[in-house]
Protein backbone atom coordinates (compact mmCIF):
# COMPACT_ATOMS: atom_id res chain seq x y z
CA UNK A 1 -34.82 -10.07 5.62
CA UNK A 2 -35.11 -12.55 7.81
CA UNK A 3 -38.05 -14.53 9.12
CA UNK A 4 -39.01 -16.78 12.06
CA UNK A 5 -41.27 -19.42 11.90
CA UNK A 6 -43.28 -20.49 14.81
CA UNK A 7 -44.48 -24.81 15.30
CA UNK A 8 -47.54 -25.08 17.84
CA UNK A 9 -49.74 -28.11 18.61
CA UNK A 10 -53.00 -28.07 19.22
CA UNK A 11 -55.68 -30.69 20.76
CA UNK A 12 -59.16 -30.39 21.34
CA UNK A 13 -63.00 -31.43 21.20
CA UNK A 14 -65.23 -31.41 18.56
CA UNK A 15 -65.14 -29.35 15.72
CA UNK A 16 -61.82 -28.01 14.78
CA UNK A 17 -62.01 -23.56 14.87
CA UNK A 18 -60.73 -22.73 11.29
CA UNK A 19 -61.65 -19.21 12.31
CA UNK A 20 -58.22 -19.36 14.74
CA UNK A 21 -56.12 -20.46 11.44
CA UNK A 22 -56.86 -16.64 10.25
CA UNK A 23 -56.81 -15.17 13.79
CA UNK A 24 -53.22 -16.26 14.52
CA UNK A 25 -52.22 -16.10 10.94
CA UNK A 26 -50.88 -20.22 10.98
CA UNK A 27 -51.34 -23.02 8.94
CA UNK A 28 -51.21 -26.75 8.87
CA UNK A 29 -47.76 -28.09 9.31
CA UNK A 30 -48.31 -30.57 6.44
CA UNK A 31 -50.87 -32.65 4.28
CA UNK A 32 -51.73 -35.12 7.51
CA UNK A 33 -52.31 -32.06 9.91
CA UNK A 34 -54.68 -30.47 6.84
CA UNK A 35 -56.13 -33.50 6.95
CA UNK A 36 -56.97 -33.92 10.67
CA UNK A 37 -58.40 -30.55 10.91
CA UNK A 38 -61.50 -32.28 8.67
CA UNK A 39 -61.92 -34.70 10.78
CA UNK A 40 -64.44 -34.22 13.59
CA UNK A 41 -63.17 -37.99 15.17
CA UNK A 42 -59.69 -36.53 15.23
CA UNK A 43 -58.19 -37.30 18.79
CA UNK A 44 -54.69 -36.73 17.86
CA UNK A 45 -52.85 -33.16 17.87
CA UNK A 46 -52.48 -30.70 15.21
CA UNK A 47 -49.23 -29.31 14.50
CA UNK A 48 -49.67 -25.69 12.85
CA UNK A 49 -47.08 -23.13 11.67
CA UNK A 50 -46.96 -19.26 11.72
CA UNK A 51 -44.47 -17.12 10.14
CA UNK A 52 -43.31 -13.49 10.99
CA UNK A 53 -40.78 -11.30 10.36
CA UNK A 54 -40.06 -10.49 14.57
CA UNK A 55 -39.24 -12.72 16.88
CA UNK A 56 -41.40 -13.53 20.09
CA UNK A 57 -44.72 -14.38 18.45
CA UNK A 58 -47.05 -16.34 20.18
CA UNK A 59 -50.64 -18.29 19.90
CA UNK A 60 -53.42 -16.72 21.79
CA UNK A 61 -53.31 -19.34 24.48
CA UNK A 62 -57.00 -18.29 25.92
CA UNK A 63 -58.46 -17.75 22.68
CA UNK A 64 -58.15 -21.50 21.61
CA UNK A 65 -59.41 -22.41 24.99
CA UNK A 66 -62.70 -20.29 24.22
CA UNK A 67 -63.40 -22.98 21.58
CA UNK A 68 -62.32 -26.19 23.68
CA UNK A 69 -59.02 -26.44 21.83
CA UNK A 70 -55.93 -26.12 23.89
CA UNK A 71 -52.25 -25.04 22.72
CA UNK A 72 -49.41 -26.97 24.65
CA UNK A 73 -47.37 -24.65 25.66
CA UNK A 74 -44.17 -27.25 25.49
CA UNK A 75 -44.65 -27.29 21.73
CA UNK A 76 -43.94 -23.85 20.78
CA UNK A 77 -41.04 -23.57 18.73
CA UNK A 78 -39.22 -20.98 17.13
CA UNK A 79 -36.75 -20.67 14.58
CA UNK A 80 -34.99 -17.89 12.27
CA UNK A 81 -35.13 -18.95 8.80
């Protein structure tokens, strides 16, 4: 079966919304995006992942807004593993 893996980043203000890591079913990229996600200074984006067995899956764009974070939309990627 194949899967498809989505890359996002993400950039925001203040605290970073680990509830939206469950919502949209992602994770950190790597170790350095886990560890910007801890820090509340962080100014630089977050790369995350999701994976999913269809193609076309997306962040909720106007969910992360709702907590000051923002998606770029140029940074989606997707790719069939």
């Amino acid at each position: 079966m194949a899967f498809y893996i989505t890359e996002f980043k993400v950039r925001g203000f203040g605290s970073f919304p680990l509830d939206m890591l469950r919502y949209d079913s992602c994770f950190p990229q790597n170790s350095n995006d886990a560890f910007r996600i801890g820090d509340p200074d962080n100014k630089e984006e977050i790369t995350l992942v999701h994976y999913w067995g269809h193609r076309g899956w997306r962040p909720t764009f106007d969910r992360w807004k709702s907590f000051l974070w923002s998606v770029d939309p140029n940074s989606v990627y997707e790719r069939r593993t």
